[in-house]
N, C-alpha and C. Protein backbone atom coordinates (compact mmCIF):
# COMPACT_ATOMS: atom_id res chain seq x y z
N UNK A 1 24.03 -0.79 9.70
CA UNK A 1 24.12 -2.15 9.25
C UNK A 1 23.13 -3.00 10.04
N UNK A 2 22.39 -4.08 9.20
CA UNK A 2 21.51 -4.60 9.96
C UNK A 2 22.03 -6.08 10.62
N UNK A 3 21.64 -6.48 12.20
CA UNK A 3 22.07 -7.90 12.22
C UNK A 3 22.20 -9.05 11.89
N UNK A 4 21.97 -9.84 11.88
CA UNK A 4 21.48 -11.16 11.27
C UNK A 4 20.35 -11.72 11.86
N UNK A 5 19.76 -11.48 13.28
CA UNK A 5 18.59 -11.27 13.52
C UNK A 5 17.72 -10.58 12.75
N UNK A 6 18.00 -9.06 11.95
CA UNK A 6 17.16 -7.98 11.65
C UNK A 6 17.13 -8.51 10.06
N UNK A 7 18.09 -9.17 9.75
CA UNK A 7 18.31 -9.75 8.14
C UNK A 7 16.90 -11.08 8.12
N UNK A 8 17.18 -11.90 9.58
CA UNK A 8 16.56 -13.15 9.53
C UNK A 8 14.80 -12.37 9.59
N UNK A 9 14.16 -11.60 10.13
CA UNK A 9 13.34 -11.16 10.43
C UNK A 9 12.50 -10.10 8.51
N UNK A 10 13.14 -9.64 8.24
CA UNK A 10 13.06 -8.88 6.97
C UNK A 10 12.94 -9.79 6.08
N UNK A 11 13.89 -11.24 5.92
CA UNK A 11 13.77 -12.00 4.71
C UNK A 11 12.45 -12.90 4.96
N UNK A 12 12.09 -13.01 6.37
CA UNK A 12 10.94 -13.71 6.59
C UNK A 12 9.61 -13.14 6.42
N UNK A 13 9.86 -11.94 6.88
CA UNK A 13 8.72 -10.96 6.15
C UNK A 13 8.28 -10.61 4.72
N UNK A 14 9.47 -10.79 4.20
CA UNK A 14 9.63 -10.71 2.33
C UNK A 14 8.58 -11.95 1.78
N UNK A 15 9.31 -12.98 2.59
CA UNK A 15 8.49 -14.25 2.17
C UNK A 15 7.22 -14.33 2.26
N UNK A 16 6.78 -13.58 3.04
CA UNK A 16 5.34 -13.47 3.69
C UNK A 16 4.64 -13.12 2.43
N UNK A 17 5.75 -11.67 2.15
CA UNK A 17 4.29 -10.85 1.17
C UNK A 17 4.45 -11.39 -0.08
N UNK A 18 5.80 -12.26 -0.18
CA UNK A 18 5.86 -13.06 -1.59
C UNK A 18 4.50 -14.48 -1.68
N UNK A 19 4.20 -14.57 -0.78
CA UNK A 19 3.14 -15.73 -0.22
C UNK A 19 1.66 -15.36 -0.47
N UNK A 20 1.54 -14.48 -0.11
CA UNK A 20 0.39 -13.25 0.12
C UNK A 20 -0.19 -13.16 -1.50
N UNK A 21 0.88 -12.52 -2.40
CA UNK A 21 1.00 -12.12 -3.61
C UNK A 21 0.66 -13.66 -4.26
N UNK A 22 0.63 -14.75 -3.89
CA UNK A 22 1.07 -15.62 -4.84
C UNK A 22 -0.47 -16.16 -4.93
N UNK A 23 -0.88 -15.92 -3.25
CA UNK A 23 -2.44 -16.32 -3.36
C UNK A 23 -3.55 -16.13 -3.93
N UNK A 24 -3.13 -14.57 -4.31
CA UNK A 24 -3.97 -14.08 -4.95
C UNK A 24 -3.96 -13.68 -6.13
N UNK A 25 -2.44 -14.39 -6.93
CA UNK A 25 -2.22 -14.05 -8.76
C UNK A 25 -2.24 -15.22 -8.98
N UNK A 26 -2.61 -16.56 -8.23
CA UNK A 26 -2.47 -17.40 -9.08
C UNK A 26 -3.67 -17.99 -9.42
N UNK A 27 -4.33 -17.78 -9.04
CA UNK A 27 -6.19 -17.67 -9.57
C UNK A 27 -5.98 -17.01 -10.96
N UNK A 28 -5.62 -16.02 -10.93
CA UNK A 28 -5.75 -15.18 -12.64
C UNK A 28 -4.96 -16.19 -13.19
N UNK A 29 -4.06 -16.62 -13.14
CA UNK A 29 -3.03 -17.09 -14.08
C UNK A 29 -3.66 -17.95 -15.27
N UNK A 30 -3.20 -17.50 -16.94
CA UNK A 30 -3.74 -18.42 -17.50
C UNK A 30 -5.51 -18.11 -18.00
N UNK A 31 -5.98 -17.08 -17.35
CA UNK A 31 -7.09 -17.00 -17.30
C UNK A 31 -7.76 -15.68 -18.10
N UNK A 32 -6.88 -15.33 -19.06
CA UNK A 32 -7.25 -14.56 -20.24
C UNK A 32 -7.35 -13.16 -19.34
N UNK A 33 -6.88 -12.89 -18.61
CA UNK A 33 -6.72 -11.32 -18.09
C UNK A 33 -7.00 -10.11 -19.14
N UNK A 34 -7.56 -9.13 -19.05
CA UNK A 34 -7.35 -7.85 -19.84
C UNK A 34 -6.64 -6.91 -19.16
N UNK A 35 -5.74 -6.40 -20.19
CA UNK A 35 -4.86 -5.46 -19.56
C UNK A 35 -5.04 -3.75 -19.84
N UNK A 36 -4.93 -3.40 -18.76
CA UNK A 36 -5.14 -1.79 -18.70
C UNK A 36 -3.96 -1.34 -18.90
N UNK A 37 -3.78 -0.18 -19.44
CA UNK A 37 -2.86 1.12 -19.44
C UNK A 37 -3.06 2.16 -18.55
N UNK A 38 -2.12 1.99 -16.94
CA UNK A 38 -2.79 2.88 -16.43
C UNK A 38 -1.73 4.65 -16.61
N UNK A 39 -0.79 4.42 -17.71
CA UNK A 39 -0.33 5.87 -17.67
C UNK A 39 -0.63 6.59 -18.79
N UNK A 40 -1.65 6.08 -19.85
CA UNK A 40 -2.09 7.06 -20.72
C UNK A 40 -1.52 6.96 -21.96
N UNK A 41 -2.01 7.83 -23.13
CA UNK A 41 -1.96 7.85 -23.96
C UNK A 41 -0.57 7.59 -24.95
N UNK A 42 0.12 7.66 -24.31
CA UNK A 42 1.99 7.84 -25.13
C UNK A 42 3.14 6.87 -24.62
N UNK A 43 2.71 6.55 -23.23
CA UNK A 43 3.18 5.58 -22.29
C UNK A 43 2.54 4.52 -22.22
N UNK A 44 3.26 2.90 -22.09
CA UNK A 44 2.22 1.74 -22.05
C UNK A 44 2.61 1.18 -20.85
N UNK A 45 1.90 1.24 -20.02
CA UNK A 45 2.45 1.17 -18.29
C UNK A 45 1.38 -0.01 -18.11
N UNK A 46 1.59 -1.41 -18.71
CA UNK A 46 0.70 -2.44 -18.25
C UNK A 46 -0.08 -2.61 -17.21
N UNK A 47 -1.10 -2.89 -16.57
CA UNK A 47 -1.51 -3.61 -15.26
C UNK A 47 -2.32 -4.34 -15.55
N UNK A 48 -2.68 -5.23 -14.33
CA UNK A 48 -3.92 -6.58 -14.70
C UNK A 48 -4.24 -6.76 -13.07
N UNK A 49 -5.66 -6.96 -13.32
CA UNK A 49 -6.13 -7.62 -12.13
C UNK A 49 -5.27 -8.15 -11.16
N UNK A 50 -4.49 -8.84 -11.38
CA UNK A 50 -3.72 -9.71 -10.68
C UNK A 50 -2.62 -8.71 -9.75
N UNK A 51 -2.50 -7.99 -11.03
CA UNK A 51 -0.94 -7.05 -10.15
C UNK A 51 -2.07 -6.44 -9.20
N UNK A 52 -3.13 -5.67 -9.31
CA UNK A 52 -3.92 -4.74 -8.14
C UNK A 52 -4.15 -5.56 -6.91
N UNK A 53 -4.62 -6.82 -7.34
CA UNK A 53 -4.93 -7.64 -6.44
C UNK A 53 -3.42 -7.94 -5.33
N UNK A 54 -2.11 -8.42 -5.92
CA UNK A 54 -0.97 -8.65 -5.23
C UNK A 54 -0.52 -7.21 -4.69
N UNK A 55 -0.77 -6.13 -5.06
CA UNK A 55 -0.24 -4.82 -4.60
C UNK A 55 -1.39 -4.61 -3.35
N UNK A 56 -2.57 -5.00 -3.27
CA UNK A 56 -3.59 -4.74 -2.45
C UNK A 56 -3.24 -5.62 -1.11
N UNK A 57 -2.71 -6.76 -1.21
CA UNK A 57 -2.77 -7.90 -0.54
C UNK A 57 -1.01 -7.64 -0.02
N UNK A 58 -0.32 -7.00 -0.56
CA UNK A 58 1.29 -6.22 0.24
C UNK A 58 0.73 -5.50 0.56
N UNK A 59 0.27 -4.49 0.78
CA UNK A 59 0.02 -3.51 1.50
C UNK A 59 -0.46 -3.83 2.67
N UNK A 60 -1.54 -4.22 2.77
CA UNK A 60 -2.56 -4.76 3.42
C UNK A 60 -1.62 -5.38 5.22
N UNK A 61 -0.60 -6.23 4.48
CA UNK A 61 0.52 -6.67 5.21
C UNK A 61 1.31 -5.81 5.49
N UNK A 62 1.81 -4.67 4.76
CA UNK A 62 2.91 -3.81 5.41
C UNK A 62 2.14 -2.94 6.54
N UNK A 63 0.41 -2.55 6.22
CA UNK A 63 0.11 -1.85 7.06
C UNK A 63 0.06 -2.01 8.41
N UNK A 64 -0.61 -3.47 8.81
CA UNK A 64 -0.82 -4.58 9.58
C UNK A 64 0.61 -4.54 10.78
């Protein structure tokens, strides 16, 4: 079980990469994106600039 220190510390970190993410999708927003299929032919597994960009920019932070 985690403390409320370890709760206060995790939700602040959440916020971070929710922050992170926001900086860098909200430039696309609105801005006629094209969307890829990145699982192929039978499956429609959306992505857009924006999501690579916010998945690039969490990471980036979890690695850190």
């Amino acid at each position: 079980m985690l403390s409320p220190s370890e709760i206060d510390e995790l939700s602040t970190f959440a916020q971070h990469l929710a922050d992170a993410a926001a900086k860098v999708t909200l430039p696309h927003f609105r801005s006629g994106l094209s969307v890829d299929n990145k699982r192929g032919e039978f499956v429609f597994d959306p992505v857009t600039a924006a999501d690579r960009d916010a998945e690039h920019a969490i990471r980036a932070l979890i690695k850190s």
